[in-house]
Protein backbone atom coordinates (compact mmCIF):
# COMPACT_ATOMS: atom_id res chain seq x y z
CA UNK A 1 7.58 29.79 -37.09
CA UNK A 2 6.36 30.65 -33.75
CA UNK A 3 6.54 28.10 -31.03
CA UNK A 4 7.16 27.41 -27.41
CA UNK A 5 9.53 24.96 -25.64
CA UNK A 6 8.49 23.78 -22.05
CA UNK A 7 10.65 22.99 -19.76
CA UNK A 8 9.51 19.52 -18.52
CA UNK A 9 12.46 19.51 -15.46
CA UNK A 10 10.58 22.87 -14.06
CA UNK A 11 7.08 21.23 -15.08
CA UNK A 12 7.68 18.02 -13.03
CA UNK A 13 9.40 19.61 -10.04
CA UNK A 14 6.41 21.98 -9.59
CA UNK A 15 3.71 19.13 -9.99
CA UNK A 16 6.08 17.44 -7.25
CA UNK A 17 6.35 20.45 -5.32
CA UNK A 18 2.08 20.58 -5.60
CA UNK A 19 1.75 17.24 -4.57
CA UNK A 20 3.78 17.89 -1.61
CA UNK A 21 1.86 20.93 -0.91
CA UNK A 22 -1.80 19.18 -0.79
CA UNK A 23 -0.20 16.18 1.38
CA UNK A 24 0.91 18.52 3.69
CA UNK A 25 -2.23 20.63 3.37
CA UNK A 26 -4.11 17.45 3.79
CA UNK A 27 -2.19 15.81 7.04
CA UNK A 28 -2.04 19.46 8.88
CA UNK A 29 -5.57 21.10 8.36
CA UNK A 30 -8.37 21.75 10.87
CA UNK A 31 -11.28 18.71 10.54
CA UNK A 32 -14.01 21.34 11.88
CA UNK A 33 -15.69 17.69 13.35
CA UNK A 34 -13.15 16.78 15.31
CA UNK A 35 -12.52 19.63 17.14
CA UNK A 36 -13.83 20.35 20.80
CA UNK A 37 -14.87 24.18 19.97
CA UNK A 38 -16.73 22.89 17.26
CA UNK A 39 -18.13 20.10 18.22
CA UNK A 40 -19.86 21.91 21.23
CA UNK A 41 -20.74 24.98 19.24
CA UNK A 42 -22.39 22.13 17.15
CA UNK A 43 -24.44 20.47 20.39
CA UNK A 44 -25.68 24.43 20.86
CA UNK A 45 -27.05 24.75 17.57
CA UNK A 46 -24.71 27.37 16.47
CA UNK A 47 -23.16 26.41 13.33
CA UNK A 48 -25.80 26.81 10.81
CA UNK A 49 -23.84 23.61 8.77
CA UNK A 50 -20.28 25.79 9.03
CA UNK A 51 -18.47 22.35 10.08
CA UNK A 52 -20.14 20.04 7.41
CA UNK A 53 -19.65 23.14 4.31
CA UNK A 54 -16.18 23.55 5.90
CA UNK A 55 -14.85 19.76 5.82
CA UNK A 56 -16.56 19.31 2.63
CA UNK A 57 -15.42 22.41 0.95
CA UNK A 58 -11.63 21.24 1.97
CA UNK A 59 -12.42 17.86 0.99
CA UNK A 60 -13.11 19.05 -2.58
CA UNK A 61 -10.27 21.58 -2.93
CA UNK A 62 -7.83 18.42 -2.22
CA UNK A 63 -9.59 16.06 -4.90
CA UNK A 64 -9.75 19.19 -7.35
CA UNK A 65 -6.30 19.88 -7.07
CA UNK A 66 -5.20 16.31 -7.07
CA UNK A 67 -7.81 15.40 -10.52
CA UNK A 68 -6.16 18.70 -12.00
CA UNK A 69 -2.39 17.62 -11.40
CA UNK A 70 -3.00 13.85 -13.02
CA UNK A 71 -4.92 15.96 -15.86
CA UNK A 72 -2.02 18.38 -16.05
CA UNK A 73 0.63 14.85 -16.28
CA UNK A 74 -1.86 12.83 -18.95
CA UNK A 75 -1.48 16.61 -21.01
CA UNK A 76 2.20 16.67 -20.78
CA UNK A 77 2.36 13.12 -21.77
CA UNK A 78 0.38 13.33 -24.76
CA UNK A 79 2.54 16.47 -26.14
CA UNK A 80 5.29 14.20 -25.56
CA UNK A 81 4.17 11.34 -27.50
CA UNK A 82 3.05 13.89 -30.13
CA UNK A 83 6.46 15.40 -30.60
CA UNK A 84 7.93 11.81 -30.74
CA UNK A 85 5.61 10.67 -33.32
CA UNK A 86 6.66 13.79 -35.26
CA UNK A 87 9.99 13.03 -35.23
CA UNK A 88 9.49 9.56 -35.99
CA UNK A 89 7.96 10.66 -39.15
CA UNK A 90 10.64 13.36 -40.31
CA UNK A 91 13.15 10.31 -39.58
CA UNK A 92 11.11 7.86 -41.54
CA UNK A 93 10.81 10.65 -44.30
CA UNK A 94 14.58 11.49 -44.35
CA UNK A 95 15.21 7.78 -44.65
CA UNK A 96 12.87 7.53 -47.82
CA UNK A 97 14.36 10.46 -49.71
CA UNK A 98 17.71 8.98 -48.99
CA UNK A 99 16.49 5.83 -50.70
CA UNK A 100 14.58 6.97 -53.32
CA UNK A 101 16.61 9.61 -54.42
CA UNK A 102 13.97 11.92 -55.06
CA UNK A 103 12.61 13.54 -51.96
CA UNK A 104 9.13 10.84 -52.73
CA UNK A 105 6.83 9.53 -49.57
CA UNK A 106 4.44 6.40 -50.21
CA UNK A 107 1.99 8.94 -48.55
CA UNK A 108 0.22 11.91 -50.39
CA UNK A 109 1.49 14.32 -47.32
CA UNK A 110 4.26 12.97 -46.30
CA UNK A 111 2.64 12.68 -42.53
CA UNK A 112 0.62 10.11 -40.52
CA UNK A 113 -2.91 11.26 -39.70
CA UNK A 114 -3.44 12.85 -36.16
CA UNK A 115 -6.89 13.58 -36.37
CA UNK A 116 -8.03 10.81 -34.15
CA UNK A 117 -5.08 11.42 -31.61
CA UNK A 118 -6.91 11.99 -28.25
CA UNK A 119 -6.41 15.96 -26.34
CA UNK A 120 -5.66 14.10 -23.36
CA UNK A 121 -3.86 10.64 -23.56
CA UNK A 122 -6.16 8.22 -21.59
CA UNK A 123 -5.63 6.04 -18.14
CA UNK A 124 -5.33 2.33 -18.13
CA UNK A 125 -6.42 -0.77 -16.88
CA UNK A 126 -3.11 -1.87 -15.34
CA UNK A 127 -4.36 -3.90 -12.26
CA UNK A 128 -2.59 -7.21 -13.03
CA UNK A 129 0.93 -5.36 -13.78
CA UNK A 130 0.54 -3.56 -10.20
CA UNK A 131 -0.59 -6.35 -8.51
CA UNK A 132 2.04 -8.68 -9.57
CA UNK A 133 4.62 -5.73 -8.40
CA UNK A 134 3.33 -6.29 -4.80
CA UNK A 135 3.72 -9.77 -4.99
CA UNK A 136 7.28 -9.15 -5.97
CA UNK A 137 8.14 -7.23 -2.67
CA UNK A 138 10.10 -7.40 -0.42
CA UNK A 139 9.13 -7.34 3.47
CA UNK A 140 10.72 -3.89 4.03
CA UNK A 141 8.84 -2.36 0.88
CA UNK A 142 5.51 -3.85 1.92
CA UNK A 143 6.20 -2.42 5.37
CA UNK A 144 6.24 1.10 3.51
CA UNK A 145 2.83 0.75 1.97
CA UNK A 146 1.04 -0.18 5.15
CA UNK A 147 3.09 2.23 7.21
CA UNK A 148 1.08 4.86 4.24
CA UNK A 149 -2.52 3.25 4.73
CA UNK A 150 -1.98 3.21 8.62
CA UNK A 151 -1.09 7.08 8.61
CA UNK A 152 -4.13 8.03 6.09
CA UNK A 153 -6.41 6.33 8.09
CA UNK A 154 -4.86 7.82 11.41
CA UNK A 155 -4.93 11.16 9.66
CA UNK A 156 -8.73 11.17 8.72
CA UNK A 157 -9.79 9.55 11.76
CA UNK A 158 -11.72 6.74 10.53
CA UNK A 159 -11.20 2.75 9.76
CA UNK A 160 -8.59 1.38 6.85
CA UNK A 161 -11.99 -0.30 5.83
CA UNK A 162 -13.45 3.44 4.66
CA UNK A 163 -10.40 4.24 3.11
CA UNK A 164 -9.84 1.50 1.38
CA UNK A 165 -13.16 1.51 0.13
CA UNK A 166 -14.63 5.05 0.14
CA UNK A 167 -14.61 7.34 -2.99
CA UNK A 168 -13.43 9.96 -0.94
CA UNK A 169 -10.30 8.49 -0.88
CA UNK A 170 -9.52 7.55 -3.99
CA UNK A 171 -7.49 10.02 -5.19
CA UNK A 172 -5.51 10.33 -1.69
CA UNK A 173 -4.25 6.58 -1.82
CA UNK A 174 -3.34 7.19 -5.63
CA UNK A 175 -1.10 10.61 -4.62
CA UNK A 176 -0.13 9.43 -1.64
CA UNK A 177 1.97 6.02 -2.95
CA UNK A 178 2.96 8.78 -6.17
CA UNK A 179 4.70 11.17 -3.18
CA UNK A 180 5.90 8.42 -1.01
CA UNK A 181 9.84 8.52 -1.33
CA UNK A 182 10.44 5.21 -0.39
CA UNK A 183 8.24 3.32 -2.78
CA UNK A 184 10.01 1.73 -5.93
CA UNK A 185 10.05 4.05 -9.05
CA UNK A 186 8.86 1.35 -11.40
CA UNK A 187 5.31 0.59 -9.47
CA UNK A 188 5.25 4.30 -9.27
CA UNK A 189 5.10 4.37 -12.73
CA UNK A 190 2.57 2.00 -13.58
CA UNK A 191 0.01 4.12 -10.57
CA UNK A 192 0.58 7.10 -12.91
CA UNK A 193 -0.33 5.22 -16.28
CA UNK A 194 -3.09 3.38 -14.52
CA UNK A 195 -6.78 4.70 -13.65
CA UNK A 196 -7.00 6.24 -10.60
CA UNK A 197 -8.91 3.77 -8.67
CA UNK A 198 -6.88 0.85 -8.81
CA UNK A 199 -4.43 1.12 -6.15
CA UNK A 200 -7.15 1.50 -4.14
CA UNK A 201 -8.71 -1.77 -5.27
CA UNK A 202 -5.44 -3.47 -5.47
CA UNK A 203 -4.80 -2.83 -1.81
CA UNK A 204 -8.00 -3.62 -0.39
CA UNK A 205 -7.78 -6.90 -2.04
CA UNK A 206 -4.48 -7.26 -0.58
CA UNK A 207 -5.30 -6.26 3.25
CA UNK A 208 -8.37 -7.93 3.29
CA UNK A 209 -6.29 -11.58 2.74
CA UNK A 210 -7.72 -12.01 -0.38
CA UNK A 211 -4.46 -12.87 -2.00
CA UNK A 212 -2.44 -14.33 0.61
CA UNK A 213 0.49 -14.99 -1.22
CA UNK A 214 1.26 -11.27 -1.58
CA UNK A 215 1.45 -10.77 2.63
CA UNK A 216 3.35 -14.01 3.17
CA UNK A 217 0.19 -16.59 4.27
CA UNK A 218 0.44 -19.89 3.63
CA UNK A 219 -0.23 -23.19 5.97
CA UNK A 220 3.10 -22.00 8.38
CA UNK A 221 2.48 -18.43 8.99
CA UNK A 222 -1.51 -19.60 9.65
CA UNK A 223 -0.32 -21.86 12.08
CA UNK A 224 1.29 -19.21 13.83
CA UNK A 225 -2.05 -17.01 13.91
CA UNK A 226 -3.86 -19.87 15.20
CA UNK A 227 -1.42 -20.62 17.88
CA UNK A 228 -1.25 -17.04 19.16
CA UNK A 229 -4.49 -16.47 19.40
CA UNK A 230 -5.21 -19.78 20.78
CA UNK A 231 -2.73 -18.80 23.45
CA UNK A 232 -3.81 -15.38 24.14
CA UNK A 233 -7.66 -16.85 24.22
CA UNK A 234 -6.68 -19.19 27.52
CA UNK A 235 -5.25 -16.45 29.09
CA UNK A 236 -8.40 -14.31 29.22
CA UNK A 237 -9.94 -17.65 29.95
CA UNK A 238 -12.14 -17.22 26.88
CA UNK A 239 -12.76 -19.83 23.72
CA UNK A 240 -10.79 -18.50 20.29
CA UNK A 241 -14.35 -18.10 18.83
CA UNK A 242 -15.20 -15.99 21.65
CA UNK A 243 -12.20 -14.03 21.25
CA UNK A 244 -13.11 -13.59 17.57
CA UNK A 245 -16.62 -12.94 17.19
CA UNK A 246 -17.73 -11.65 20.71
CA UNK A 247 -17.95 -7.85 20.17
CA UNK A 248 -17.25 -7.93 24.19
CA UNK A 249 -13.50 -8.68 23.82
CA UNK A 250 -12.69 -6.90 20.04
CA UNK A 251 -10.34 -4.61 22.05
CA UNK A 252 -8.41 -7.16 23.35
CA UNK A 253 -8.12 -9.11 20.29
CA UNK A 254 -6.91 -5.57 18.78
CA UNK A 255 -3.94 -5.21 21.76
CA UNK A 256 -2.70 -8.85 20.96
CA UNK A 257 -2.81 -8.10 17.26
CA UNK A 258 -1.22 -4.87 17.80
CA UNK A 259 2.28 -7.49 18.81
CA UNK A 260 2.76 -8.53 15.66
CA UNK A 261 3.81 -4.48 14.93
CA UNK A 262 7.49 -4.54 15.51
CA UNK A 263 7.84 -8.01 14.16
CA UNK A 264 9.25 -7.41 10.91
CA UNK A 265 11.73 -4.62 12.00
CA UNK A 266 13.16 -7.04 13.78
CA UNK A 267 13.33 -10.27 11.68
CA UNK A 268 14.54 -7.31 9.25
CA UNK A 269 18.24 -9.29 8.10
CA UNK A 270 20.76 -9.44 5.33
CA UNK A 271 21.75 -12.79 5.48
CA UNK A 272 20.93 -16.40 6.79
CA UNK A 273 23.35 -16.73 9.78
CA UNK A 274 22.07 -13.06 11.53
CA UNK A 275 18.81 -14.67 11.57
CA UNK A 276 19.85 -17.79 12.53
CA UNK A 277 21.90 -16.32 15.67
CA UNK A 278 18.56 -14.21 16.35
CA UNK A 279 15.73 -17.37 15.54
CA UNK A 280 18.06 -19.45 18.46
CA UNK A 281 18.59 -16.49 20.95
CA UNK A 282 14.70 -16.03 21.10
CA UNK A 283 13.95 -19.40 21.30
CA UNK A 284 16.39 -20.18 24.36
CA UNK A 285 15.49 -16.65 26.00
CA UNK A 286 18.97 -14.89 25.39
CA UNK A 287 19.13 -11.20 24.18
CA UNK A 288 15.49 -10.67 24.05
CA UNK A 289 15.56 -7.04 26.68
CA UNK A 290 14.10 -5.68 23.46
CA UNK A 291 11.05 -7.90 22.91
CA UNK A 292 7.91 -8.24 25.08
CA UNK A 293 6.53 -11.35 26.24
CA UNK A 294 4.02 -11.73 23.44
CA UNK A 295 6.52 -10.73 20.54
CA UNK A 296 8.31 -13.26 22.17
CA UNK A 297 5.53 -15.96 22.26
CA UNK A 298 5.02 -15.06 18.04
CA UNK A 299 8.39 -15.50 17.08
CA UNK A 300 8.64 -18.97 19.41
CA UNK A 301 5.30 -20.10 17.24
CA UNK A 302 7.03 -19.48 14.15
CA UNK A 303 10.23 -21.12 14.85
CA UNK A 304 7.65 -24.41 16.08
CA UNK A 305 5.75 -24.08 12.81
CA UNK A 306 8.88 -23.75 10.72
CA UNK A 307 10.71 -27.04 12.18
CA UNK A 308 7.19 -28.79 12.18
CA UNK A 309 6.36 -28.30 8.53
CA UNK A 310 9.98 -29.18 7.71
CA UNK A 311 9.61 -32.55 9.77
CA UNK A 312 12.20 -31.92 12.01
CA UNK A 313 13.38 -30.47 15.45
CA UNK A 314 14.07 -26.91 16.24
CA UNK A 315 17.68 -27.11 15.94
CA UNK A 316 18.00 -28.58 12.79
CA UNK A 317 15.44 -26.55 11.18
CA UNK A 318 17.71 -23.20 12.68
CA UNK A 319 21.00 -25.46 11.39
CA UNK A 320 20.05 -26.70 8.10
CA UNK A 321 17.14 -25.03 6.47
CA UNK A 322 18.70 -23.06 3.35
CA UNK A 323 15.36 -21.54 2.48
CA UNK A 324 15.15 -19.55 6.32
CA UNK A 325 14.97 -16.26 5.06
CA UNK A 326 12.17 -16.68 2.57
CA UNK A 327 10.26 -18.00 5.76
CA UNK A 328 11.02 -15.07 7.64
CA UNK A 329 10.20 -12.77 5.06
CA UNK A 330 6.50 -14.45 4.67
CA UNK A 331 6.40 -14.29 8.35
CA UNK A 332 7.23 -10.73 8.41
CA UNK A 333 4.77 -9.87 5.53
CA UNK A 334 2.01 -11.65 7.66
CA UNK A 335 2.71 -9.62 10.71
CA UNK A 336 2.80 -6.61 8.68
CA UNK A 337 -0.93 -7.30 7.67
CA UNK A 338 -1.89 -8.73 11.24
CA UNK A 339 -0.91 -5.21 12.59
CA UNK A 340 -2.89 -3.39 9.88
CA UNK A 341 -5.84 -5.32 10.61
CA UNK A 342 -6.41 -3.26 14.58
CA UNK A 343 -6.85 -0.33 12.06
CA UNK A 344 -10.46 -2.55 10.48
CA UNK A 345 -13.71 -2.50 11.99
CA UNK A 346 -14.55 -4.54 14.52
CA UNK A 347 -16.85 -6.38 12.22
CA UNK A 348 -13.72 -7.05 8.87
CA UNK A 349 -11.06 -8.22 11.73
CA UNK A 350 -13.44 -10.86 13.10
CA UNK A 351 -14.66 -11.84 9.36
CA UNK A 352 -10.85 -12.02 8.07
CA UNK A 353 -9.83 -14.25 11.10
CA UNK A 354 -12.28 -16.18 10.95
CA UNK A 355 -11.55 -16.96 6.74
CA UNK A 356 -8.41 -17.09 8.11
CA UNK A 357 -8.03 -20.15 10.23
CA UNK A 358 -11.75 -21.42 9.27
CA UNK A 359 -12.70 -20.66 12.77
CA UNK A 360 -16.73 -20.88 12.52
């Protein structure tokens, strides 16, 4: 009997080794429309639509290549499931003969009937199982996701609202979190089972604030937001709805936001004493070389919130409190997606605030 054995070590190495090859092709190639020499031949009236047919053109070679390599894995997967189903059946068949004694089946052929087995085994609708995977995570992992949106949206020069919302990128948020080392293998392997378009949708629900339990919100870390930006809005001797909804001072509301950055790589702690020692040291001004003023400020607002919403002082919240790090990991979670938010439109960061901390 003529067959062929494939080598599914050599098969998933090379898809890896592809997917490496179109991220890299991806992050490194020319944008014709964001380059000088372009852009002036463009002003002249020289092009002829080069730059647009160029972009485009690349733009489809990446999505080709990246449809074609989840087509290639949904192939593979259905072979797979094909040979196991086979060898279910030759075990189930063994089992009979060995019972019956003759070599009988309770089916005329002895097989099941693959004739409505699908070519290609299909995606799924696996939103809820993803989503609940980022709610499980930790600050650090979180952190790694964002890190991944911020550099996409760095990388194609436009706003994390576009890519978390445009077709055209799709397909790179789905192979990007599929190539990203540090991201756990077991939501990597629901993105592969699931349709292509819902990390995508799970993430824009997520860095929008429209599940706030997932990037550490609740009435404490709001507190802080209002605070801060409270703060920051009597130092440019503006109102807080002025600093959210006047178009005038979006930058600066951008440059404060942009604090909250290196917030979690610092809270970042194994146990409860380390951040203990650290929570006092900022709050009485020691060791802090390391932090600006405003990171400073943040962490001070959190340590306020935290003692306030356990009804007591600052000291005994630091002391006592055996819950501290799942407040600092809810704080760090909401920096994380206060930084991603200088990466929005002008338009989403004031909207989001103002849901935020019903600012009207």
């Amino acid at each position: 009997m003529d067959y062929t054995v494939i080598d599914m070590e050599i098969v998933n190495e090379s898809l890896n080794n592809l997917d490496s090859s179109i991220l890299t092709f991806d992050a490194n190639r020319l944008i014709a429309k964001n380059t000088l020499f372009f852009q002036k031949m463009q002003e002249a009236g020289l092009d002829n639509g080069f730059i647009n047919s160029y972009d485009e053109n690349n733009d489809k070679l990446i999505s080709t290549l990246q449809v074609s390599k989840q087509t290639l894995l949904s192939i593979l997967k259905n072979m797979e499931e094909l040979d196991q189903n086979v060898r279910d059946e030759i075990s189930s068949l063994l089992e009979d003969n060995n019972h019956s004694g003759s070599g009988g089946s309770s089916s005329s052929s002895g097989f099941a009937d693959y004739s409505s087995t699908p070519t290609v085994d299909q995606l799924i609708d696996n939103s809820k199982s993803q989503l609940e995977q980022y709610a499980n995570m930790s600050m650090s992992d979180l952190q790694v996701v964002a890190n991944e949106l911020l550099k996409l949206a760095d990388e194609n020069n436009t706003t994390l609202d576009k890519i978390l919302s445009g077709e055209d990128y799709t397909l790179k948020i789905h192979s990007r979190l599929l190539a990203c080392p540090n991201l756990s293998e077991s939501l990597k392997t629901l993105i592969e089972q699931g349709n292509t378009d819902i990390s995508q949708k799970t993430l824009a629900n997520i860095f929008s604030g429209s599940s706030p339990e997932i990037i550490g919100l609740n009435d404490k870390t709001i507190n802080v937001v209002r605070a801060y930006l409270t703060m920051v809005a009597s130092n440019n001797n503006i109102s807080l709805q002025q600093l959210l909804n006047d178009n005038n001072y979006s930058s600066v509301l951008k440059n404060y936001l942009g604090n909250f950055k290196n917030i979690p790589t610092y809270l970042n702690s194994e146990n409860d004493q380390s951040i203990k020692d650290m929570l006092f040291d900022v709050y009485d001004g020691n060791n802090i070389s390391n932090l600006n003023s405003s990171e400073v400020s943040i962490i001070r607002e959190f340590i306020d919130a935290s003692a306030q919403t356990n009804n007591s002082n600052v000291e005994t919240y630091l002391n006592n409190n055996t819950n501290i790090l799942n407040d600092v990991n809810d704080f760090g979670k909401s920096s994380i997606f206060l930084n991603s938010l200088t990466k929005f439109s002008d338009a989403t960061i004031s909207n989001v605030l103002n849901a935020l901390i019903n600012i009207k």
